[in-house]
Protein backbone atom coordinates (compact mmCIF):
# COMPACT_ATOMS: atom_id res chain seq x y z
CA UNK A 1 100.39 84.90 89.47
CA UNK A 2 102.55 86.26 86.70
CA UNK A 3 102.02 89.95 87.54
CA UNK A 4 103.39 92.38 84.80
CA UNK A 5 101.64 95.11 82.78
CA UNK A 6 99.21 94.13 81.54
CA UNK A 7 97.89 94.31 85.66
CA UNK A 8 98.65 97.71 85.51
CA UNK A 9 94.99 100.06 86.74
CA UNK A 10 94.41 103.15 84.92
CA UNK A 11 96.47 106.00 85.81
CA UNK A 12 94.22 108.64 84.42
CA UNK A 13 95.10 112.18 86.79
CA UNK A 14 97.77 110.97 89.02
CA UNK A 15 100.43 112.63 88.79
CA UNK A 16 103.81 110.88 88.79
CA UNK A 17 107.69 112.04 89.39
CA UNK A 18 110.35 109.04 88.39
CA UNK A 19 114.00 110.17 89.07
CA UNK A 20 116.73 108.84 86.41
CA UNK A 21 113.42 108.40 83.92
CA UNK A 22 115.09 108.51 80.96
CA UNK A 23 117.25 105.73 80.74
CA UNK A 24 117.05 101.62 81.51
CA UNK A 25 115.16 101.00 84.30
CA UNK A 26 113.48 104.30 85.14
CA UNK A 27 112.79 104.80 80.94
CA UNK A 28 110.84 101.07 81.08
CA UNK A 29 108.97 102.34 84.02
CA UNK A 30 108.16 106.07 82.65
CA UNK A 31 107.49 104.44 79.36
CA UNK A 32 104.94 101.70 80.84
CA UNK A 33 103.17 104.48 83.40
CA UNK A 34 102.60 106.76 80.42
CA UNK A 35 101.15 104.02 78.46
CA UNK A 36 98.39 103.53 81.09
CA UNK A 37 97.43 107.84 81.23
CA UNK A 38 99.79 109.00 83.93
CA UNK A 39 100.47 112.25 84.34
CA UNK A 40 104.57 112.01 84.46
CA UNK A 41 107.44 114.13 85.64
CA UNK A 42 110.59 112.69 84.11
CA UNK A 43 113.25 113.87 86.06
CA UNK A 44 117.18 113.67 85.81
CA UNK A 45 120.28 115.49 85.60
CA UNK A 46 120.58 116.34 81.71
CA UNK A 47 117.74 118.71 80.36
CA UNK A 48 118.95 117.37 76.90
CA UNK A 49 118.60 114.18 77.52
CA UNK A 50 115.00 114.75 79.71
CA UNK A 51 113.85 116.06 76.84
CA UNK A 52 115.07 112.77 74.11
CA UNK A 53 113.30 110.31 76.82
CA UNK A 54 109.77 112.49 76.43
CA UNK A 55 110.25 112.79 72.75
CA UNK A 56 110.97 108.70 72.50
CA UNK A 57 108.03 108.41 74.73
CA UNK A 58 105.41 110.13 72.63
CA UNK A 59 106.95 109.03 69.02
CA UNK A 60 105.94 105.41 70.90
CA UNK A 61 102.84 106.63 71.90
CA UNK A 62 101.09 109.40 70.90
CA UNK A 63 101.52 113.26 71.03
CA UNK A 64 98.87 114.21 73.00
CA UNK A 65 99.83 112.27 76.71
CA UNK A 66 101.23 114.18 79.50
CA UNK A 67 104.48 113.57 79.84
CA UNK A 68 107.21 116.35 80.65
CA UNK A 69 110.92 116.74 82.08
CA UNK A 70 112.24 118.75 84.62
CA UNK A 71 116.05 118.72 85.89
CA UNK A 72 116.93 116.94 88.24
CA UNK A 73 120.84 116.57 90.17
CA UNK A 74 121.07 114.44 93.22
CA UNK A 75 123.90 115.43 94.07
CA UNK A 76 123.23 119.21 94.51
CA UNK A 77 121.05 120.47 96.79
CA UNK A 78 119.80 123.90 94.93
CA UNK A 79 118.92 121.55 91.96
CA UNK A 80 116.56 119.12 94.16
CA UNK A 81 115.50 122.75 95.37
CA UNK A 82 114.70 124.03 92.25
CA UNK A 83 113.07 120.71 91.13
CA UNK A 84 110.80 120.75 94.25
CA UNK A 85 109.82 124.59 93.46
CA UNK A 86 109.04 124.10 89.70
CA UNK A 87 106.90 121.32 90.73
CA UNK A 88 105.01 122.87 93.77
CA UNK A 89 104.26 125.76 91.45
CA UNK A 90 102.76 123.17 88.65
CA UNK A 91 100.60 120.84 90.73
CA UNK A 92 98.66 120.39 93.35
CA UNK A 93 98.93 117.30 94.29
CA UNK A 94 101.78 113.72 94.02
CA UNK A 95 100.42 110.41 94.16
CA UNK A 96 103.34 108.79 93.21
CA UNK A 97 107.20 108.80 93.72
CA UNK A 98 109.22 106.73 92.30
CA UNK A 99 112.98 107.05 93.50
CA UNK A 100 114.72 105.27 91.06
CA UNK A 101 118.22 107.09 90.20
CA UNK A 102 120.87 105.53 91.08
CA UNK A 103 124.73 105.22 90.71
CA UNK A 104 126.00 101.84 90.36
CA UNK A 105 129.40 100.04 91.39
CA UNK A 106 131.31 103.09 90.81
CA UNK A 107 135.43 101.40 90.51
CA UNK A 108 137.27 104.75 92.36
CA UNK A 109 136.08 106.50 95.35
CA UNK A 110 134.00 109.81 93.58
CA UNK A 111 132.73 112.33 95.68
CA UNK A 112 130.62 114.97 95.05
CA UNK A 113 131.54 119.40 94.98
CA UNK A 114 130.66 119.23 98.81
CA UNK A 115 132.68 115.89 99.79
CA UNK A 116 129.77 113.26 100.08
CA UNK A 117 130.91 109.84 98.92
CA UNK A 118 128.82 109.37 95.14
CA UNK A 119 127.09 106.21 95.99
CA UNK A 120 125.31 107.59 99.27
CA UNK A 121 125.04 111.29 98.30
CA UNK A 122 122.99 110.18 94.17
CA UNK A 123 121.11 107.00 95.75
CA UNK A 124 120.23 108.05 99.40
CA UNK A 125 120.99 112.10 100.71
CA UNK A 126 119.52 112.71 97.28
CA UNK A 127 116.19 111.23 97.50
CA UNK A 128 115.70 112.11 100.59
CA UNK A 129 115.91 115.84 100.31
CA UNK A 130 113.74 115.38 97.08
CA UNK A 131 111.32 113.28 99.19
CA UNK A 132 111.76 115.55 101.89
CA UNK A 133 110.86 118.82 99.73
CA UNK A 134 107.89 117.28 98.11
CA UNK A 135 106.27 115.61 101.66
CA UNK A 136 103.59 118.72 101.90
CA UNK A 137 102.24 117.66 98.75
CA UNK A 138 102.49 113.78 99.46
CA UNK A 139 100.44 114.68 102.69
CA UNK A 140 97.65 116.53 100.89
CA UNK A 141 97.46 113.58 98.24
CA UNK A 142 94.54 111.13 99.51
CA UNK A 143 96.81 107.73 99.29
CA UNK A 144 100.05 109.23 98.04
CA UNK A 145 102.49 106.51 97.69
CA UNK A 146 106.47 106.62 97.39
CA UNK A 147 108.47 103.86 95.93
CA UNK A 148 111.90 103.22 97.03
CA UNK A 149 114.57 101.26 94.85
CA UNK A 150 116.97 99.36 96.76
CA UNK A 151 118.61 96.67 95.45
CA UNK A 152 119.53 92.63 96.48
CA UNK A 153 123.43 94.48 97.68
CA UNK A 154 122.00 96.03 100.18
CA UNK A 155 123.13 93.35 101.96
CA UNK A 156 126.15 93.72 101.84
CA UNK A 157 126.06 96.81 103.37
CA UNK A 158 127.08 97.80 106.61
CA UNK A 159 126.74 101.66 107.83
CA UNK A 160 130.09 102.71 109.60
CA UNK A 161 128.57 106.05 110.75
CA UNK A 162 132.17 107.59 111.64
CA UNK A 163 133.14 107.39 108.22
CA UNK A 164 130.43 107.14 105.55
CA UNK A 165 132.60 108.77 103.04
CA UNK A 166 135.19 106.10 103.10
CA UNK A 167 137.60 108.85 104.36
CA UNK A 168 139.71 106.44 106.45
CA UNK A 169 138.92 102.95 104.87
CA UNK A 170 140.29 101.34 102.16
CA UNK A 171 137.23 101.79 99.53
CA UNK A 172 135.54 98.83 98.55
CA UNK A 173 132.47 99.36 95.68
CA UNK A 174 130.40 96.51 96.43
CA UNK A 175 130.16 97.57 99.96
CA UNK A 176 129.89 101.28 98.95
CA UNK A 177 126.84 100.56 96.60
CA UNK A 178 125.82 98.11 99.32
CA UNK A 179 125.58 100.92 101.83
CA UNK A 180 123.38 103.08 99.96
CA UNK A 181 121.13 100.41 98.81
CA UNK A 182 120.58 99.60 102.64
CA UNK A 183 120.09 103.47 103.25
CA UNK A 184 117.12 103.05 101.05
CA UNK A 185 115.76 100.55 102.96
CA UNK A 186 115.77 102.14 106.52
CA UNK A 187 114.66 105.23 104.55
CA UNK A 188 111.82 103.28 102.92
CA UNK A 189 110.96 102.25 106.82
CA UNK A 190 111.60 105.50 108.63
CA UNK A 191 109.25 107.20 105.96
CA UNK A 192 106.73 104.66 106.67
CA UNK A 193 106.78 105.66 110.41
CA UNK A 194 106.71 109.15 109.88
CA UNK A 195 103.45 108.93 107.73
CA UNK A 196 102.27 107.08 110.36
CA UNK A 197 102.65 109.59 113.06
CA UNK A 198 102.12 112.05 111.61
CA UNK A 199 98.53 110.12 110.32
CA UNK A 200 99.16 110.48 106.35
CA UNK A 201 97.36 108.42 104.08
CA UNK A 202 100.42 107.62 102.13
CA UNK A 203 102.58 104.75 102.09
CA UNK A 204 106.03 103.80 101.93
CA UNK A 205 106.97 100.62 99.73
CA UNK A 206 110.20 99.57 98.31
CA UNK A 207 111.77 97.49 95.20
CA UNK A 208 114.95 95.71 93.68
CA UNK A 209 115.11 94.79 90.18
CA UNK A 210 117.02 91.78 89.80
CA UNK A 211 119.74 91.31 87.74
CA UNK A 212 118.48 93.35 84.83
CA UNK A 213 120.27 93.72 81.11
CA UNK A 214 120.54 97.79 81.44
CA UNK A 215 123.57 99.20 79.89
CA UNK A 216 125.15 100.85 83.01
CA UNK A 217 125.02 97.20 84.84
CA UNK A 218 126.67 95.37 82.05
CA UNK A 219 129.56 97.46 82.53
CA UNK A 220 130.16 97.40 85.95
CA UNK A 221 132.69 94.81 87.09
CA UNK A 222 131.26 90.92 87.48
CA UNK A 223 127.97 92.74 88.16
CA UNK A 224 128.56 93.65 84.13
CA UNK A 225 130.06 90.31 83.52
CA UNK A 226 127.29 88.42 85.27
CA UNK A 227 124.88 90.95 83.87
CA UNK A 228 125.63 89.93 80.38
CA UNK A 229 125.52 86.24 80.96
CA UNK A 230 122.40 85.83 83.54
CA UNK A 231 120.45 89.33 83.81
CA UNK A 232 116.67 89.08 82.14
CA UNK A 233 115.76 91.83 80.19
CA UNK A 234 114.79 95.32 80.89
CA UNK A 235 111.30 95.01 80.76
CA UNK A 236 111.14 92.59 83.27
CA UNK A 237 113.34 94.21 85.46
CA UNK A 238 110.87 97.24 85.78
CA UNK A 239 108.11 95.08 86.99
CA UNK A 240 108.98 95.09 90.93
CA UNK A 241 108.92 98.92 90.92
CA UNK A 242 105.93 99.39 88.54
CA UNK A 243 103.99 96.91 90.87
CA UNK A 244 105.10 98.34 94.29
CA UNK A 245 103.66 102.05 92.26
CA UNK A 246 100.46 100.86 91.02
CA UNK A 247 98.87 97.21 92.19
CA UNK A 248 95.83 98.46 94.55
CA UNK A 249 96.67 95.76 97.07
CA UNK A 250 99.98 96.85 98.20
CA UNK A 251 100.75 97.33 101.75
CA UNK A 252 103.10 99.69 103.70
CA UNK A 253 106.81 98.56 103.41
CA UNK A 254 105.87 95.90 100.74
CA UNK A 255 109.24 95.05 99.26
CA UNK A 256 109.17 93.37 95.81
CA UNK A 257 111.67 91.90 93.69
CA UNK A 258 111.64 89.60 91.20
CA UNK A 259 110.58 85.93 92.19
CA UNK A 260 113.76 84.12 91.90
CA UNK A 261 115.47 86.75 93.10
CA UNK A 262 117.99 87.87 89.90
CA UNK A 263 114.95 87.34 87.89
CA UNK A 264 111.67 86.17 87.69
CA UNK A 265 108.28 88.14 87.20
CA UNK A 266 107.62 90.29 90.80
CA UNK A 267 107.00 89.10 93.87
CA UNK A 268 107.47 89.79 97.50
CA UNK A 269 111.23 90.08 98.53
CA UNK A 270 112.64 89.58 101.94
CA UNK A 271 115.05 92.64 103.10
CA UNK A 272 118.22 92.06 105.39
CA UNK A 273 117.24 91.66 109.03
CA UNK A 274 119.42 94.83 109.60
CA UNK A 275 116.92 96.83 108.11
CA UNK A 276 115.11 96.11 111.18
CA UNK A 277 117.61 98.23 113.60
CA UNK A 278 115.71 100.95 114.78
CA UNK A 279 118.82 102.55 116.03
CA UNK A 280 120.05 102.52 113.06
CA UNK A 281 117.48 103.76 111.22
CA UNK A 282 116.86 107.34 113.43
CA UNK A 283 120.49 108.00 113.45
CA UNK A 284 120.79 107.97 109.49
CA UNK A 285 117.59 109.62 109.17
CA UNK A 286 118.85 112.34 112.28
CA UNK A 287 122.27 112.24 109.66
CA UNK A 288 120.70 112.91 106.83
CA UNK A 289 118.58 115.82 108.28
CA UNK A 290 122.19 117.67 108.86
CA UNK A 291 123.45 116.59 105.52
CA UNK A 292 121.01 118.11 103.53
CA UNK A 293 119.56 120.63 105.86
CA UNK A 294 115.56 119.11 105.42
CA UNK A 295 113.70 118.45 108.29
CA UNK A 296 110.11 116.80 106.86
């Protein structure tokens, strides 16, 4: 089966957050979600621009569908604080997450005001607080699900937990983006076990979007290079994630990418065997607790 939009359910009353929602990727899937009734949060680091990507949304649609921005910066914790707080106050209730934002390839070693290396602290410390924040609310939401991106270089990551900031290595931003991408996946897991005992409704899923023609891939190194050449086109791209957020049959830790796996229309994707570490994935989660100081 060619799934893609058109599969899409109604959305009518659930209520949906997409980080990084107003650009490439998380635009297509904001854009699509609000076509079909959601109720959407956009959120991402620029008011300014939050408030083009809602204004692009309803000149494409119409006026009168419920689409709004709040800010959102990954890499600072009273932002996802204040994000979480704004939205607690506004609704009751989440049935889907979609944490899309991400930082891509980045060529020098960036870190953020408080020292965490950019890749890890925009694309996994980051959604975790902000997932961490919002969990009351995803565990009063009858079949609340959250949607992880990862991406196919997550395996090329490798955690080195005594120096995930690239302090004392030689930085290397395949393997940098690589390591995030795989934090998303034992987060994607982890979350999945902590619904589970903790008997939530919700589920954890997860999904990679191929080589896909955004702007911020086509500039990153051969990614870019290969992007330009290969990469199928954004709205094809957003299909994994829009399926893994709304096709009915989903199960917990469903991981889909496209069917070819650069391209191709979604289907189930395999994830690294690593992801399977259970080790692994309680001392990140334990590390990530400290980082950001949220204990779900």
């Amino acid at each position: 089966m060619n799934w893609n939009t058109q599969h899409i359910p109604d959305q009518t009353g659930k209520v949906v957050i997409i980080t990084g929602g107003n650009r490439g990727l998380g635009f297509e899937i904001s854009l699509q979600l609000a076509k079909k009734n959601a109720i959407l949060i956009i959120a991402c680091r620029s008011a300014q621009k939050g408030k083009e990507a809602v204004e692009k949304i309803k000149q494409q649609l119409h006026n009168n569908i419920d689409v709004v921005t709040i800010p959102l910066d990954l890499t600072d914790l009273k932002s996802i604080h204040n994000f979480a707080s704004i939205f607690n106050q506004t609704y009751s209730r989440l049935d889907i997450l979609i944490n899309n934002a991400a930082v891509v390839n980045l060529k020098n070693r960036t870190i953020t005001p408080t020292g965490l290396e950019m890749h890890m602290a925009t694309n996994h410390y980051g959604h975790f607080a902000l997932t961490g924040l919002l969990y009351p609310v995803l565990k009063n939401t009858p079949d609340a699900r959250v949607v992880t991106m990862s991406s196919g270089g997550h395996k090329f990551g490798d955690l080195n937990f005594d120096d995930l900031n690239w302090e004392r290595r030689p930085y290397h931003r395949t393997k940098s983006y690589g390591d995030s991408k795989l934090a998303n996946l034992f987060f994607a897991r982890s979350l999945q076990h902590k619904f589970d005992s903790d008997g939530i409704s919700a589920i954890s899923v997860a999904a990679h979007p191929g080589l896909t023609a955004t702007e911020r891939q086509q500039t990153k190194g051969i990614g870019g290079w290969l992007s330009k050449k290969m990469a199928q086109p954004v709205w094809k791209g957003a299909l994994p994630a829009l399926r893994a957020a709304t096709d009915p049959h989903v199960q917990p830790l469903d991981y889909y990418g496209p069917r070819y796996g650069i391209s191709g229309y979604p289907s189930f994707a395999k994830m690294d065997k690593k992801t399977l570490d259970k080790d692994t994935a309680k001392h990140l989660w334990n590390i990530s607790e400290q980082v950001t100081g949220i204990y779900f």
